[in-house]
N, C-alpha and C. Protein backbone atom coordinates (compact mmCIF):
# COMPACT_ATOMS: atom_id res chain seq x y z
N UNK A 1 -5.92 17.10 0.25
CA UNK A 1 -6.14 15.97 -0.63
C UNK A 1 -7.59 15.55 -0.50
N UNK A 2 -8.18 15.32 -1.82
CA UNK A 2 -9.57 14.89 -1.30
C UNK A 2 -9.96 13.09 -1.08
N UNK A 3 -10.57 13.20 -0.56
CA UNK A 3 -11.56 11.69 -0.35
C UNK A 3 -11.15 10.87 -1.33
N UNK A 4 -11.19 10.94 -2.65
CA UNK A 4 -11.36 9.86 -3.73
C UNK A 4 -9.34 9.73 -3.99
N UNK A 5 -9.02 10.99 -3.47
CA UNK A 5 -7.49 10.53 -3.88
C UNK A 5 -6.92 9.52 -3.19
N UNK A 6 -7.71 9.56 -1.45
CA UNK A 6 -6.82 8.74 -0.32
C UNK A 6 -7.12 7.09 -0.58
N UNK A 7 -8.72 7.12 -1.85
CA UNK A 7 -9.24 5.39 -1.92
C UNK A 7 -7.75 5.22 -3.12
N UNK A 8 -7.58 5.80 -4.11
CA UNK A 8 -6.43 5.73 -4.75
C UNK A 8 -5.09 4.72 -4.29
N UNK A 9 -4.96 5.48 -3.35
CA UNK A 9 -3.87 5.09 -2.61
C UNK A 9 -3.91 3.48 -2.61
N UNK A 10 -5.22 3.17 -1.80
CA UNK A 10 -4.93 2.02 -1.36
C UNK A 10 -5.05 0.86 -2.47
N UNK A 11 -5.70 1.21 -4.18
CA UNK A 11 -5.36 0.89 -5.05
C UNK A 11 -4.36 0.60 -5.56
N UNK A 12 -3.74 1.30 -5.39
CA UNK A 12 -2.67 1.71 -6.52
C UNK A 12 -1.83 0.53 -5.59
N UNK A 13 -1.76 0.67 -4.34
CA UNK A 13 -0.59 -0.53 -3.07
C UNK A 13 -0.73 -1.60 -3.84
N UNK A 14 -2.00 -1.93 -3.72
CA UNK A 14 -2.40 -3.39 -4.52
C UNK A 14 -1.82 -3.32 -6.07
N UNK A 15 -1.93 -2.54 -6.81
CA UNK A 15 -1.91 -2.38 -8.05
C UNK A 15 -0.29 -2.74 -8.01
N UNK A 16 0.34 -1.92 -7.63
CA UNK A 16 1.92 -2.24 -7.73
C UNK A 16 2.68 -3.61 -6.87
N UNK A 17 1.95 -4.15 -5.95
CA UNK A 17 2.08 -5.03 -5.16
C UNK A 17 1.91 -6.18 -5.96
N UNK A 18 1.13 -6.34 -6.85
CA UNK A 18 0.51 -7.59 -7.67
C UNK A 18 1.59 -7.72 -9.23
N UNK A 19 1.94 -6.34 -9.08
CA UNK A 19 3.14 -6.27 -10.70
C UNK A 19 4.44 -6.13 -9.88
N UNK A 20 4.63 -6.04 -9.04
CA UNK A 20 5.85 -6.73 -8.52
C UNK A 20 6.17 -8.25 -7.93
N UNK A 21 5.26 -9.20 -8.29
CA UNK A 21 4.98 -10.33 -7.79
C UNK A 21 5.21 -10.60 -6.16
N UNK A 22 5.13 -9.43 -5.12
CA UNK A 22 4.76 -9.24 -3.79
C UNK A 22 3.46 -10.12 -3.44
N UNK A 23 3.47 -10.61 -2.40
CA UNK A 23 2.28 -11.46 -1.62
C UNK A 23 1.98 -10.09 -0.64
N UNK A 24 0.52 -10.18 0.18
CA UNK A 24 0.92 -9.68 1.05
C UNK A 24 1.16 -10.03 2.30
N UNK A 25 1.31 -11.29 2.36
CA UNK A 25 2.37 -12.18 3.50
C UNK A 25 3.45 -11.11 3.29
N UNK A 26 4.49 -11.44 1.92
CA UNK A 26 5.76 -11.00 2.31
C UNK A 26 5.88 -9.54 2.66
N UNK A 27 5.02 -9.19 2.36
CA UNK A 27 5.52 -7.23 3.00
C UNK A 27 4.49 -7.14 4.61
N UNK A 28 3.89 -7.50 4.96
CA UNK A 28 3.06 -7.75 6.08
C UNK A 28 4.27 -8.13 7.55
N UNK A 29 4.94 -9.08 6.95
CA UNK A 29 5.80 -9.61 7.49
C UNK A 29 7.03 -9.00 8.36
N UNK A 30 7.26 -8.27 6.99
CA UNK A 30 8.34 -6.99 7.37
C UNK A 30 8.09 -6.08 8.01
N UNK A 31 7.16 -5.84 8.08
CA UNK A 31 6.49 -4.57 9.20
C UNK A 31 6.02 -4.87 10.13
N UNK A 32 5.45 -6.32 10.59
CA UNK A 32 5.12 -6.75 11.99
C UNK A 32 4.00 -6.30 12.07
N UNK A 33 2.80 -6.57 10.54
CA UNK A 33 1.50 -6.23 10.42
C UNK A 33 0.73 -7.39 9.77
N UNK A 34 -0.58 -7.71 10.06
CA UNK A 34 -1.12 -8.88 9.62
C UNK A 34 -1.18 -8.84 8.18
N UNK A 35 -1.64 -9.61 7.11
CA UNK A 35 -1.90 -9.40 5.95
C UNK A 35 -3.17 -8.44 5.53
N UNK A 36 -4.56 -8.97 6.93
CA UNK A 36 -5.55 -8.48 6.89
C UNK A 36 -5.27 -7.02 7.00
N UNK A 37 -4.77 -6.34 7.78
CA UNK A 37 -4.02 -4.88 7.60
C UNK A 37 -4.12 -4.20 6.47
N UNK A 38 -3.39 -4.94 5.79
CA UNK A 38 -2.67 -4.66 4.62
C UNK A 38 -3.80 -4.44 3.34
N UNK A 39 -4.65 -6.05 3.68
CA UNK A 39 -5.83 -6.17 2.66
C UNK A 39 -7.11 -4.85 2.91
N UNK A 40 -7.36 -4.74 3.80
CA UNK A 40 -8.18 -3.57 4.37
C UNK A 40 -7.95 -2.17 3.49
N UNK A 41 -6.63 -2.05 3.53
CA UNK A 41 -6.21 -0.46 3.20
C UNK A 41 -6.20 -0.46 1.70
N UNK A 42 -5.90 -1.76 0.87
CA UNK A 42 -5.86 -1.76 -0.24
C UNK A 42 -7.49 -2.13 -0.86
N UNK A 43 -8.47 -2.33 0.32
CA UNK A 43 -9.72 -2.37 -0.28
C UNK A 43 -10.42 -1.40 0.08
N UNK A 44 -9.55 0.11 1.08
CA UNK A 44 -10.00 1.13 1.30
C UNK A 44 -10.55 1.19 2.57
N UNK A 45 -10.68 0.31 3.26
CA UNK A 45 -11.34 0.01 4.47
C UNK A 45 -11.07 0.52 5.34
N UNK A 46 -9.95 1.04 5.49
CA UNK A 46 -9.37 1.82 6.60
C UNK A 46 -7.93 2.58 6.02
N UNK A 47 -7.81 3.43 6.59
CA UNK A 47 -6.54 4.60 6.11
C UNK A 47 -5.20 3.98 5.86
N UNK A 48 -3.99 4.61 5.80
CA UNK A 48 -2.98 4.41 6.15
C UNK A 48 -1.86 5.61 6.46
N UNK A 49 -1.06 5.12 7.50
CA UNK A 49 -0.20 6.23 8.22
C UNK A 49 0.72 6.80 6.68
N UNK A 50 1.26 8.08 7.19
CA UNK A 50 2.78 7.91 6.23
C UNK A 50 3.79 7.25 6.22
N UNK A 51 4.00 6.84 7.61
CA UNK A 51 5.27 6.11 8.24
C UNK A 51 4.90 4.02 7.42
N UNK A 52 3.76 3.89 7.54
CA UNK A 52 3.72 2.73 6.81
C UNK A 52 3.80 2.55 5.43
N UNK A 53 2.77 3.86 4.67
CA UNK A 53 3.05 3.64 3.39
C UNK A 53 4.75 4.17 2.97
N UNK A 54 5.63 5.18 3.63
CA UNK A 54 7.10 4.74 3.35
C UNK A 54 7.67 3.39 3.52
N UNK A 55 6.82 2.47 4.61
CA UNK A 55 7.76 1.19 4.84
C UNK A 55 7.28 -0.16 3.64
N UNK A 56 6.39 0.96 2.68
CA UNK A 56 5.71 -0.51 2.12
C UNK A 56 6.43 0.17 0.44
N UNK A 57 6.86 1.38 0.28
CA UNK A 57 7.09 1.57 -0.47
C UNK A 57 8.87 1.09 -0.39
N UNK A 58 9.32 1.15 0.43
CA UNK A 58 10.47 0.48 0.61
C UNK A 58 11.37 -0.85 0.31
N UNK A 59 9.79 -1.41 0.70
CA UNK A 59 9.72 -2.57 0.78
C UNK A 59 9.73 -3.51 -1.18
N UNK A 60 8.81 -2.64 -1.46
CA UNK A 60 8.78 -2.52 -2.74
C UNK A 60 9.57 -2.24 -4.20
N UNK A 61 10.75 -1.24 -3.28
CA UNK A 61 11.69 -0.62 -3.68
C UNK A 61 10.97 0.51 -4.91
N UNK A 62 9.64 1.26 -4.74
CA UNK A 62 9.39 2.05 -5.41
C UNK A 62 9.59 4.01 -4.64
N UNK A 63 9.56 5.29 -5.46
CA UNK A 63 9.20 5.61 -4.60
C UNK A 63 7.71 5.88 -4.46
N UNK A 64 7.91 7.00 -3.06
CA UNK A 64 6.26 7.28 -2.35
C UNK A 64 5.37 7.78 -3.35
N UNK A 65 6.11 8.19 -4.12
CA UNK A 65 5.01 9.13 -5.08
C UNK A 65 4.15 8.02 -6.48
N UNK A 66 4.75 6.99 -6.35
CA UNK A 66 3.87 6.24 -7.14
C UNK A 66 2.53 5.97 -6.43
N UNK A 67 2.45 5.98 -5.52
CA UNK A 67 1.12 5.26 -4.80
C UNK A 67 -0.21 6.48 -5.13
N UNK A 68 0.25 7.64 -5.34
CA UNK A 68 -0.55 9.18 -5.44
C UNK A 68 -0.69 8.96 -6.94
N UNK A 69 -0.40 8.41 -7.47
CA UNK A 69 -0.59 8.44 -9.32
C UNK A 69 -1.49 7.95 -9.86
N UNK A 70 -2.08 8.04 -11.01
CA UNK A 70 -3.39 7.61 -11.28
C UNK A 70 -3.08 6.29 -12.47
N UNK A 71 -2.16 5.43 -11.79
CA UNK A 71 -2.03 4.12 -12.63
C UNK A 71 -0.65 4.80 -13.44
């Protein structure tokens, strides 16, 4: 996967996070992760595991493969 797909990712969290009317208090919460965490990865700042982005897609009730999509 290249570089520009993995900033994607942390787009797209936000992107679907904000049209599901999700905070990221409430999914932060559920995972026993700060919000700042959360805000980081969705501003690219730092990576994210698989094991989290399954628990956020869960959380979401979407699946994993939306987060890899280009909107």
């Amino acid at each position: 996967m290249e570089d520009t797909e993995w900033l994607k990712i942390g787009q797209n969290i936000a992107r679907i996070r904000k049209n599901k009317g999700a905070t990221l208090e409430s999914i932060t919460s559920k995972m026993g992760r700060t919000p700042q965490w959360l805000s980081n990865i969705e501003k690219n700042r730092r990576s994210i595991e698989s094991t989290d982005l399954y628990k956020i897609s869960q959380i979401l009730g979407v699946d994993i493969e939306h987060f890899f999509k280009n909107s």
